[in-house]
N, C-alpha and C. Protein backbone atom coordinates (compact mmCIF):
# COMPACT_ATOMS: atom_id res chain seq x y z
N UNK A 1 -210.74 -66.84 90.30
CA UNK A 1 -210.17 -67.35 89.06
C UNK A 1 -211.12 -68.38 88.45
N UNK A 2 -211.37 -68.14 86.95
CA UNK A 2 -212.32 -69.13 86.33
C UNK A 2 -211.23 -70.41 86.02
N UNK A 3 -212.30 -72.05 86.38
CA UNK A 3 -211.58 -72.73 85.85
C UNK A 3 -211.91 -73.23 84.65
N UNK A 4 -211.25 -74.33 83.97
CA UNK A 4 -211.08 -74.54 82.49
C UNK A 4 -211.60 -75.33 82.18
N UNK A 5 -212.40 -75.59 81.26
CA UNK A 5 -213.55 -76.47 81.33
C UNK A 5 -212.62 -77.65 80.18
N UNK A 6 -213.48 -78.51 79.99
CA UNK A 6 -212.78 -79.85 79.98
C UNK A 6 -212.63 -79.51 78.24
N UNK A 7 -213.25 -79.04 77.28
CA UNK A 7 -212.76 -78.92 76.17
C UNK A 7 -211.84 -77.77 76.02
N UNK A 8 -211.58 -76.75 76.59
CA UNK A 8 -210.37 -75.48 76.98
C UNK A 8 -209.12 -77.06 77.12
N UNK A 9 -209.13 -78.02 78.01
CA UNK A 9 -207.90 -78.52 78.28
C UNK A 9 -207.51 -79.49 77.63
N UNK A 10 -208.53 -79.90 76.39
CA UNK A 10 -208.45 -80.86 75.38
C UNK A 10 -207.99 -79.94 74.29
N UNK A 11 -208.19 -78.75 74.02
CA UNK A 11 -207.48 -77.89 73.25
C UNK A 11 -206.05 -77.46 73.17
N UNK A 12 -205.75 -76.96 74.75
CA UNK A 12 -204.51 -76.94 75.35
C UNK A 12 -203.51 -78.08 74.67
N UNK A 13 -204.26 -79.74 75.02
CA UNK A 13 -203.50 -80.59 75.27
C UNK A 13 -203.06 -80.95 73.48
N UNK A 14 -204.09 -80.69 72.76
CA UNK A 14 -204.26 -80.84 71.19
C UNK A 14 -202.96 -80.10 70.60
N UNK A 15 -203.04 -78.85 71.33
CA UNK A 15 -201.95 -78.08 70.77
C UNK A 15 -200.19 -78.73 71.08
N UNK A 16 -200.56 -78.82 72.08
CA UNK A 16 -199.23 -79.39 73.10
C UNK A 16 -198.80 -80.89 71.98
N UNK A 17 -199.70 -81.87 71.79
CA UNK A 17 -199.52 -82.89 71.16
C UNK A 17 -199.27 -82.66 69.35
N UNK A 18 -199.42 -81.56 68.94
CA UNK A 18 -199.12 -81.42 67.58
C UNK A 18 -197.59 -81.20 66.81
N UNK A 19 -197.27 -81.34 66.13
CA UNK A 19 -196.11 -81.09 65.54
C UNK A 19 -195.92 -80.25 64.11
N UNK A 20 -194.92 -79.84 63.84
CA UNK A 20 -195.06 -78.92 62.80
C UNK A 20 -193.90 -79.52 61.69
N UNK A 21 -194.50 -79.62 59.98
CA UNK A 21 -193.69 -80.33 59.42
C UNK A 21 -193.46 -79.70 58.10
N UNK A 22 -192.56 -79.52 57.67
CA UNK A 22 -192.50 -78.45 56.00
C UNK A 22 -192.97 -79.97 54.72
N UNK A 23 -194.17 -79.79 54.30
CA UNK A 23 -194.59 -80.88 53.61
C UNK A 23 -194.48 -80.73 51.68
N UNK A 24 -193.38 -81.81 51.45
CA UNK A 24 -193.24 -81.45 49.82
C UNK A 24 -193.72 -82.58 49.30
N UNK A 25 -193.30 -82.31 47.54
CA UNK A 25 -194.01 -83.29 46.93
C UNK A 25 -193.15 -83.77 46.13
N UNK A 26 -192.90 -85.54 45.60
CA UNK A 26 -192.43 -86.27 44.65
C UNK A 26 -193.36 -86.71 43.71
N UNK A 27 -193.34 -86.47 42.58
CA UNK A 27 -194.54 -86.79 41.77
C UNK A 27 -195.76 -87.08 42.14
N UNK A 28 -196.51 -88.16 42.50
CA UNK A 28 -198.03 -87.47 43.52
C UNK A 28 -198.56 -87.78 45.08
N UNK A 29 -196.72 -87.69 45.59
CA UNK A 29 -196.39 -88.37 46.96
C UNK A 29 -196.14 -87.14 47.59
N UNK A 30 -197.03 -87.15 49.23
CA UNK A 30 -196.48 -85.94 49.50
C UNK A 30 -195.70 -86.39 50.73
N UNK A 31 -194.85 -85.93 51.06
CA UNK A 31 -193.60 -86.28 52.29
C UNK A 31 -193.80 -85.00 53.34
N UNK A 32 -193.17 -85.36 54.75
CA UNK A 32 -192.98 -84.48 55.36
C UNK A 32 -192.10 -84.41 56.23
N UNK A 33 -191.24 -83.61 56.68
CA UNK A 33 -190.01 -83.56 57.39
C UNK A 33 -190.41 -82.42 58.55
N UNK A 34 -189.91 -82.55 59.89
CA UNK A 34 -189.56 -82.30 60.92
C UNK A 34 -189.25 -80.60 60.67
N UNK A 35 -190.25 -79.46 61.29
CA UNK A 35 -189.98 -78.47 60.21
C UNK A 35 -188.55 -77.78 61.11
N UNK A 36 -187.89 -78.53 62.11
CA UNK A 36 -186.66 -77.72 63.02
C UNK A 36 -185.51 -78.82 61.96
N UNK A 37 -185.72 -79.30 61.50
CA UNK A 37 -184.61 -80.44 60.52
C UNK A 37 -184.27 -79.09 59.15
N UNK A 38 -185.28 -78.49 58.88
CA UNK A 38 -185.08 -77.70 57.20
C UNK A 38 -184.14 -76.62 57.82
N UNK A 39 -182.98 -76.50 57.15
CA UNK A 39 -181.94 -75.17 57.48
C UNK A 39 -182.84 -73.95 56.55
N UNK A 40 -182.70 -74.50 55.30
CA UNK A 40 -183.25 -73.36 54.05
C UNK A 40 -184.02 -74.08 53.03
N UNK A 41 -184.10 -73.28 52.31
CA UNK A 41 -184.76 -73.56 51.20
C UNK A 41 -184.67 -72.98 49.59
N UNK A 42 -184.47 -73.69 48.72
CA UNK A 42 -184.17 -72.18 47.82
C UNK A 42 -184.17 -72.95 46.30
N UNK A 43 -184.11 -72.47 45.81
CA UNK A 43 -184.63 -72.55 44.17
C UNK A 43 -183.38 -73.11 43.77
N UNK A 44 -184.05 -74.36 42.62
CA UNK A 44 -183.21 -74.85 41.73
C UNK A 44 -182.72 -73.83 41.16
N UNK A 45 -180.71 -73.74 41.23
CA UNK A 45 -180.14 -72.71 40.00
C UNK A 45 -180.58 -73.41 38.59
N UNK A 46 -179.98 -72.88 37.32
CA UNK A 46 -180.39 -73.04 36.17
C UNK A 46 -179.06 -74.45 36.01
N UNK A 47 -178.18 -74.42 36.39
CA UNK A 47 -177.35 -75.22 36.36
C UNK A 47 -176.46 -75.68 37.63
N UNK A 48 -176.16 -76.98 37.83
CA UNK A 48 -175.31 -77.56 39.16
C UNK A 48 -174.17 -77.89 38.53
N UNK A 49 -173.25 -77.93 39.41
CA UNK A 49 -171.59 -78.37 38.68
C UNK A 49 -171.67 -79.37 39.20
N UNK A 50 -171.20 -80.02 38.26
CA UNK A 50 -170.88 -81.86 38.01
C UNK A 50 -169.53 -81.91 38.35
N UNK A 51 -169.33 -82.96 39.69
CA UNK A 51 -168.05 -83.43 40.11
C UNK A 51 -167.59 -84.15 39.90
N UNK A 52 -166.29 -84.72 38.83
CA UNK A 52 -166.04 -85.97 38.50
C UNK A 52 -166.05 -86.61 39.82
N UNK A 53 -165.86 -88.22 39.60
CA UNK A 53 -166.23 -89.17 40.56
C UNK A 53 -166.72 -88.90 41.50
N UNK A 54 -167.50 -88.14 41.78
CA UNK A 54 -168.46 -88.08 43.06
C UNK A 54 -169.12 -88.96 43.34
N UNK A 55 -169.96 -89.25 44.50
CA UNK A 55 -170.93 -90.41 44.72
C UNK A 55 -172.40 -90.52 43.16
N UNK A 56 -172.79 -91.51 43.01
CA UNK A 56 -173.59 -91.54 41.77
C UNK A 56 -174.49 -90.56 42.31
N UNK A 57 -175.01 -90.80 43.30
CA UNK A 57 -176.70 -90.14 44.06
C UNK A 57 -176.17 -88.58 44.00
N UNK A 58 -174.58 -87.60 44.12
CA UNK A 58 -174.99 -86.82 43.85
C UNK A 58 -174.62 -85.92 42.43
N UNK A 59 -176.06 -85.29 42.62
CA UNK A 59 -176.17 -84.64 41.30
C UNK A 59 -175.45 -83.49 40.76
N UNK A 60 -174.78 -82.75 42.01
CA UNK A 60 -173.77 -82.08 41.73
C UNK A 60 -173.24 -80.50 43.14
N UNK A 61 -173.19 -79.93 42.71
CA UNK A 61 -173.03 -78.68 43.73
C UNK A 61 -173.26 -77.03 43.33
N UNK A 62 -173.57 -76.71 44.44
CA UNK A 62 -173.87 -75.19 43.69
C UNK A 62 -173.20 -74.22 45.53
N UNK A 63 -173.24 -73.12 44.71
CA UNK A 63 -172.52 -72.03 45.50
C UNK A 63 -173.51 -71.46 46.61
N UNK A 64 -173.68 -71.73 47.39
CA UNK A 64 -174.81 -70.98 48.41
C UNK A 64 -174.09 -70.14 49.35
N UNK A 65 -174.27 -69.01 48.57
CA UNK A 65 -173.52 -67.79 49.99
C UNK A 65 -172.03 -68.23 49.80
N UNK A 66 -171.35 -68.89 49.13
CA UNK A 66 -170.13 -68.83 49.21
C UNK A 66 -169.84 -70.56 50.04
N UNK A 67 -170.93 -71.25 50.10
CA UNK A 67 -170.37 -72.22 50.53
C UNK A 67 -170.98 -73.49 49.19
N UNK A 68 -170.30 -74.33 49.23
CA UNK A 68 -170.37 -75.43 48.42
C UNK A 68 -170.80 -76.60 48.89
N UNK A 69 -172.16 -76.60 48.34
CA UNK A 69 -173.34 -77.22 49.02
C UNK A 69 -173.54 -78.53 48.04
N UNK A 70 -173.63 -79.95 48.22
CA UNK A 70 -173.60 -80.90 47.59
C UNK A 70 -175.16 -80.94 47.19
N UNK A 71 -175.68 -81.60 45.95
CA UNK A 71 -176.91 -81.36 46.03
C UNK A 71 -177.46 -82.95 45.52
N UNK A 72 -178.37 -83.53 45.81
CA UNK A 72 -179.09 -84.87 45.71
C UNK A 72 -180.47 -85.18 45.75
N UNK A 73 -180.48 -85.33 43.81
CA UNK A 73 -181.96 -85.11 43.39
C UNK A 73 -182.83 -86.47 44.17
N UNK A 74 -184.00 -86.49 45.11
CA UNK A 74 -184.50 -87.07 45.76
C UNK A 74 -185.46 -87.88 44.99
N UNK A 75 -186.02 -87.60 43.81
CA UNK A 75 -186.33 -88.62 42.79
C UNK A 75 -185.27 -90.03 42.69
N UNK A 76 -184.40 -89.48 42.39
CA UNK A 76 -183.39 -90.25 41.79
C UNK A 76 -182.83 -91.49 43.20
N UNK A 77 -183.09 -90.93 44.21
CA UNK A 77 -182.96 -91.59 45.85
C UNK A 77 -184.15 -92.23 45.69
N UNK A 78 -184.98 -92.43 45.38
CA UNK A 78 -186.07 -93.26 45.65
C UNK A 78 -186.67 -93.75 44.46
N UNK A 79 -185.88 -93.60 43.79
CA UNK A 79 -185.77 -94.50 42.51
C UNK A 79 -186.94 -94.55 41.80
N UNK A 80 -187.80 -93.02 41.50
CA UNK A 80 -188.79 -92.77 40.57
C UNK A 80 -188.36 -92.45 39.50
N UNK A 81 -189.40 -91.81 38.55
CA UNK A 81 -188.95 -91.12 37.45
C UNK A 81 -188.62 -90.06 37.43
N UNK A 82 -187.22 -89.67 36.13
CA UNK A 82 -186.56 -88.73 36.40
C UNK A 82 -187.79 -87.43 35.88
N UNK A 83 -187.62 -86.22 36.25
CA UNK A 83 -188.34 -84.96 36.21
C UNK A 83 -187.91 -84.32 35.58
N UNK A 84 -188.02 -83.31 34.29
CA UNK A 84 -187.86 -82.01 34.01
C UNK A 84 -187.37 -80.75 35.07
N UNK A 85 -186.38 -80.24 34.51
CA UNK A 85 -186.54 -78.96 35.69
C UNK A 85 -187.91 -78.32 35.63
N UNK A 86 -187.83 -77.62 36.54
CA UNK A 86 -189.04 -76.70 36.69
C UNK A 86 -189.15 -75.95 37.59
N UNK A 87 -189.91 -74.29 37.77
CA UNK A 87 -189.37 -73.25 38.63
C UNK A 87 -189.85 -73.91 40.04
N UNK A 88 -191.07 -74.84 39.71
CA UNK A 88 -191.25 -75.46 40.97
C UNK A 88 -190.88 -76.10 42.03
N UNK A 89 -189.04 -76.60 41.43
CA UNK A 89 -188.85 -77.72 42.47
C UNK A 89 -187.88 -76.75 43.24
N UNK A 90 -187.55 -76.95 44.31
CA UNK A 90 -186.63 -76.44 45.39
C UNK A 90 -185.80 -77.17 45.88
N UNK A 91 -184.58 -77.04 46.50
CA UNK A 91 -184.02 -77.62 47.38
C UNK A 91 -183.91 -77.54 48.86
N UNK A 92 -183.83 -78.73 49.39
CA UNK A 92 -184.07 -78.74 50.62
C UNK A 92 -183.13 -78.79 51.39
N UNK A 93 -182.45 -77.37 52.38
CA UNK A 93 -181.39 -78.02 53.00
C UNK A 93 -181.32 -78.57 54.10
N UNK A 94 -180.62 -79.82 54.57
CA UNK A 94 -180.40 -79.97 55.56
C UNK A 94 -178.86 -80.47 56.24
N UNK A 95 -178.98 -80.52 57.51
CA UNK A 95 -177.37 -81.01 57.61
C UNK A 95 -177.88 -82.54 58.69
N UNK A 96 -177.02 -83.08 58.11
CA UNK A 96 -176.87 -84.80 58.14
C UNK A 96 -176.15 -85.01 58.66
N UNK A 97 -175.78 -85.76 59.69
CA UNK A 97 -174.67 -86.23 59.91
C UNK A 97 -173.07 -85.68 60.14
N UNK A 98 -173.48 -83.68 60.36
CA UNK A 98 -172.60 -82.76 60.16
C UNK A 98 -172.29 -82.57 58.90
N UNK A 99 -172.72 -83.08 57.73
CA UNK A 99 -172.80 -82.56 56.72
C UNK A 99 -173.85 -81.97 56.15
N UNK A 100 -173.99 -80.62 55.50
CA UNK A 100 -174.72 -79.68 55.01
C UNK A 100 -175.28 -80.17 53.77
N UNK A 101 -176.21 -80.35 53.24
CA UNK A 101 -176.77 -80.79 52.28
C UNK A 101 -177.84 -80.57 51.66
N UNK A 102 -177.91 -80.85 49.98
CA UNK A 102 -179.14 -80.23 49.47
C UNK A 102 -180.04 -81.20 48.90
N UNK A 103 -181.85 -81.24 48.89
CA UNK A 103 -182.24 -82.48 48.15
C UNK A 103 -183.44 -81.58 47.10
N UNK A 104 -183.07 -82.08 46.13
CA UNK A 104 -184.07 -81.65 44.99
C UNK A 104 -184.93 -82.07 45.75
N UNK A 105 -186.59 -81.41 45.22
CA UNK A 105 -187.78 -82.34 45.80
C UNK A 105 -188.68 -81.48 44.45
N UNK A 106 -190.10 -81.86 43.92
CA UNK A 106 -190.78 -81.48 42.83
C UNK A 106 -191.07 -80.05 43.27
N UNK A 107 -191.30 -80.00 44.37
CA UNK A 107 -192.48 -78.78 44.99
C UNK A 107 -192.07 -78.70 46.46
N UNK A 108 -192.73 -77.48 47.39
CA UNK A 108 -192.70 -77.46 48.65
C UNK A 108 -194.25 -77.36 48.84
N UNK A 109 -194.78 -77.80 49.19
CA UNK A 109 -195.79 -76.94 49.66
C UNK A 109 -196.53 -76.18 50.36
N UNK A 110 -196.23 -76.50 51.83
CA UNK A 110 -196.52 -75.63 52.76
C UNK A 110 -195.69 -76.50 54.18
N UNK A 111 -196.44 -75.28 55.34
CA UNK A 111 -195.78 -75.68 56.65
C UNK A 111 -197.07 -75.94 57.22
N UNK A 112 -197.15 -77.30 57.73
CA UNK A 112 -198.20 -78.03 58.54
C UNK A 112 -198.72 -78.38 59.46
N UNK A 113 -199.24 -77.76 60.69
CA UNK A 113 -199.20 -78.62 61.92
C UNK A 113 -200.43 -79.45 62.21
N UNK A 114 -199.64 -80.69 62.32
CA UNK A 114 -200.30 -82.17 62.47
C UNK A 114 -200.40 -82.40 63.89
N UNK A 115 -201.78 -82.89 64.50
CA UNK A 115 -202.18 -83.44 65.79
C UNK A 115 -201.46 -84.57 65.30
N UNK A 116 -200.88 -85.25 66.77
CA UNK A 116 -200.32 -86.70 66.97
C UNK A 116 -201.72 -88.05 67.01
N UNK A 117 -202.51 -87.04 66.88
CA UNK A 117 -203.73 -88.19 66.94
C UNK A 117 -204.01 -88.45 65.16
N UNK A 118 -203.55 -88.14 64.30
CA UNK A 118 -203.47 -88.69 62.88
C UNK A 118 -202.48 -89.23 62.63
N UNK A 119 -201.46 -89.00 63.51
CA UNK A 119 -200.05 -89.81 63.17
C UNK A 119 -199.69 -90.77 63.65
N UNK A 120 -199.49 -91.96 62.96
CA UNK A 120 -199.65 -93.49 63.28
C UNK A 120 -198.14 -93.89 62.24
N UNK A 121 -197.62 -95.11 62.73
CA UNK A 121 -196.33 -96.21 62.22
C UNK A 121 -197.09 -96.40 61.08
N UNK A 122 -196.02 -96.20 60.24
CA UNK A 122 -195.62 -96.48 58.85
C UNK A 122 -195.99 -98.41 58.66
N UNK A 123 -197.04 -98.93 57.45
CA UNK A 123 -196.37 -100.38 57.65
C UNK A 123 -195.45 -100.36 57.10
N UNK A 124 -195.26 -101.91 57.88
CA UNK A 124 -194.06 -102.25 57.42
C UNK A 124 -193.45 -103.10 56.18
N UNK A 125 -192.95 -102.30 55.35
CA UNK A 125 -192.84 -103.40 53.91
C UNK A 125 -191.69 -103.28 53.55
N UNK A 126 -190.55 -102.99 53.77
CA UNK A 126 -189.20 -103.02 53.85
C UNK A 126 -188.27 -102.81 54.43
N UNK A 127 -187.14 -103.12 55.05
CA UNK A 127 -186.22 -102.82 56.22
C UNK A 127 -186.03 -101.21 56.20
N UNK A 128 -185.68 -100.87 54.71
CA UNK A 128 -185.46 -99.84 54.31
C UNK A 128 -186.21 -99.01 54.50
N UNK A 129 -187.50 -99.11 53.76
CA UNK A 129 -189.09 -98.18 54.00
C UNK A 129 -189.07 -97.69 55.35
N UNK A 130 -188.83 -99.09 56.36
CA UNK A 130 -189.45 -98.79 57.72
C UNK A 130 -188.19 -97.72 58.66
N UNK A 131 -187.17 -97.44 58.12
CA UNK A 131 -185.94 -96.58 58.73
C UNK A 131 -186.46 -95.38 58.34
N UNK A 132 -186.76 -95.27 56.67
CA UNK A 132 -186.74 -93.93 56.21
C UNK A 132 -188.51 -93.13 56.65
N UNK A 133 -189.19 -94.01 56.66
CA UNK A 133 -190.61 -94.05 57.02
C UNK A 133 -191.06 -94.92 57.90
N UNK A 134 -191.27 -93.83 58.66
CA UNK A 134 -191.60 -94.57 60.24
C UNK A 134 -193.06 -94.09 60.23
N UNK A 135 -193.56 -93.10 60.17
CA UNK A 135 -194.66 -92.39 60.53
C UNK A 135 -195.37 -92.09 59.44
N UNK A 136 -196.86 -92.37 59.14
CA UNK A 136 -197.58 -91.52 58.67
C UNK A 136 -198.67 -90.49 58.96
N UNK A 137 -199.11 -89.54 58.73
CA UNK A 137 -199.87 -88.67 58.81
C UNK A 137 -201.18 -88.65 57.90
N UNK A 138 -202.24 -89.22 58.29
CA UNK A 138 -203.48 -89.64 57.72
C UNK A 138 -204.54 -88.25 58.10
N UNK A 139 -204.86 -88.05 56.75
CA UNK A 139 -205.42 -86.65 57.07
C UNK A 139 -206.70 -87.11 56.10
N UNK A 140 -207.83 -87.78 57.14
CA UNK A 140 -209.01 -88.34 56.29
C UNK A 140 -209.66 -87.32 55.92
N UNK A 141 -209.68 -86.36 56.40
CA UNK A 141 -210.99 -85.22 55.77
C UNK A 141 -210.52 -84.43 54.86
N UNK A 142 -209.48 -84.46 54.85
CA UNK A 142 -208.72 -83.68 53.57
C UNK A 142 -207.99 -85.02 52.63
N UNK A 143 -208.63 -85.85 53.15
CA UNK A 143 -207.98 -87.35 51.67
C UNK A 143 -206.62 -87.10 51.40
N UNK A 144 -206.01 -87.07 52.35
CA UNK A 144 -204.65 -86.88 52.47
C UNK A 144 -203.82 -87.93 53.32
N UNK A 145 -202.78 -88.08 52.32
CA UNK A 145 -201.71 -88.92 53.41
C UNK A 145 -200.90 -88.45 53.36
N UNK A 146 -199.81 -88.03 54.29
CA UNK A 146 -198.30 -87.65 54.54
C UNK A 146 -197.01 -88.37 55.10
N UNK A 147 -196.36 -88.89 54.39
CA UNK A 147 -195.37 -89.63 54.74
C UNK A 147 -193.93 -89.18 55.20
N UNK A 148 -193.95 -89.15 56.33
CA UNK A 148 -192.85 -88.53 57.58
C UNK A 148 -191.74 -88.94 57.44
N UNK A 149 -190.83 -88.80 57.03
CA UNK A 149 -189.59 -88.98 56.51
C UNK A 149 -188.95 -88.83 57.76
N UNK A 150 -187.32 -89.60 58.28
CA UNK A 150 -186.73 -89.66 59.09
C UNK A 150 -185.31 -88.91 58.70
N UNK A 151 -185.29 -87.56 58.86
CA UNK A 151 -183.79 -87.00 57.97
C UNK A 151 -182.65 -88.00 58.14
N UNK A 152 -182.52 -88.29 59.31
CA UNK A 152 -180.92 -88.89 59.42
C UNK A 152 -180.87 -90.08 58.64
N UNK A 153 -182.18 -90.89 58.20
CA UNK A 153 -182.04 -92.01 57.00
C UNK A 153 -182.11 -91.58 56.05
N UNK A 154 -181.86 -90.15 55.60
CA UNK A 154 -181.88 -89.62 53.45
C UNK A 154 -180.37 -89.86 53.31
N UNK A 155 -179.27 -90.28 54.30
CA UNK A 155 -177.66 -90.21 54.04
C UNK A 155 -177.55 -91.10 55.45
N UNK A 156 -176.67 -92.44 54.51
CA UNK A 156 -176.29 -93.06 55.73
C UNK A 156 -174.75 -92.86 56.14
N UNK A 157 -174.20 -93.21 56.89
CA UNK A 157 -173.13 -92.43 57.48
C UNK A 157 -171.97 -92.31 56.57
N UNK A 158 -171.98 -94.08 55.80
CA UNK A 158 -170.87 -93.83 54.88
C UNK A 158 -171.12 -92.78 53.45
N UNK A 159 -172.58 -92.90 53.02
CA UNK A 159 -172.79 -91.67 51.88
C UNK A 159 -172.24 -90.34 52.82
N UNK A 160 -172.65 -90.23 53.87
CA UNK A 160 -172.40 -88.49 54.87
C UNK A 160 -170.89 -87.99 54.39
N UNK A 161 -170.01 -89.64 54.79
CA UNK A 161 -168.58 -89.17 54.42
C UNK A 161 -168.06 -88.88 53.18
N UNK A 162 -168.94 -89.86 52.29
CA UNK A 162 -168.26 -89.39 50.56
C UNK A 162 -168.39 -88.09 50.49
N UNK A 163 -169.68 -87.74 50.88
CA UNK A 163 -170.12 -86.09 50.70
C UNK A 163 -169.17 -85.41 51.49
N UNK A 164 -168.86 -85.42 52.25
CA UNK A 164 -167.90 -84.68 53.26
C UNK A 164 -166.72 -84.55 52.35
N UNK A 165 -166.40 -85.65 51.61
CA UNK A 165 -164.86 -85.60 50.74
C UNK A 165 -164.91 -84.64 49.57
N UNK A 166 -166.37 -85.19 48.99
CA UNK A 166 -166.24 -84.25 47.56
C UNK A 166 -166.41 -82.12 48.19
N UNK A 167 -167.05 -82.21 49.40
CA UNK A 167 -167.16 -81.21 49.76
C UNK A 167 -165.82 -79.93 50.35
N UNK A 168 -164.95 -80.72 50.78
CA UNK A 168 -163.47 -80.28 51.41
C UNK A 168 -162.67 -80.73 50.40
């Protein structure tokens, strides 16, 4: 039996240490989420139904397969500027907190796998920042940064439940 020479087990170990992340975009920010966190994915409809008194953050609901999926434009969560529709943006689903949920985002762009050796702590510049962004992903040769989003901080438990209400 041949053995493995020391860059074969730095390869091995490279692979072993990487992670895989579905990476989108907010105006010229690119984010990335945990790619076992994304349920689906799927195109802005042409229109969302507006729920009286619903929570402000969401933007409304749409029919997916027969289920009634809350939806929450992620601009509007992080308090940029609002966007035009466009065939580009998608929604992102995920489920939170046992609730099923959708987040506008501008773009998707691809599925990524990042060595843990570019991925380093987020600084720290707000209590907030540092929950929702813990991690970044510094991708010097491609002049790239990726900012690792923590799903279970896009809905904190009490938003999980409003959504749960307008949803049942």
């Amino acid at each position: 039996m041949g053995t493995s020479t020391g860059s074969e087990r730095e390869t091995v170990q490279d692979s072993l240490d990487e992670e895989q992340f579905v990476v989108f975009r907010l105006m010229d920010e690119e984010y990335g989420v945990p790619i076992e966190a994304v349920q689906e994915i799927v195109r802005v409809p042409d229109e969302l139904t507006r729920i009286p008194r619903a929570p402000a953050f969401v933007e409304g609901v749409i029919n997916l397969r027969g289920v009634v999926l809350p939806v929450i434009d992620q601009r509007r969560r992080f308090n940029l500027a609002q966007a035009d529709r466009s065939d580009r943006q998608r929604i992102m689903v995920f489920t939170i907190r046992d609730v099923r949920t959708g987040f506008i985002v501008d773009s998707v762009s691809e599925v990524m796998r990042i060595s843990g050796k570019v991925i380093g702590d987020a600084p720290h510049l707000s209590d907030a920042q540092k929950r929702l962004i813990r991690r970044v992903a510094n991708l010097e040769d491609q002049k790239r940064m990726i900012l690792l989003l923590d799903i279970l901080q896009l809905l904190d438990t009490d938003e999980a439940a409003s959504i749960g209400q307008v949803t049942h």
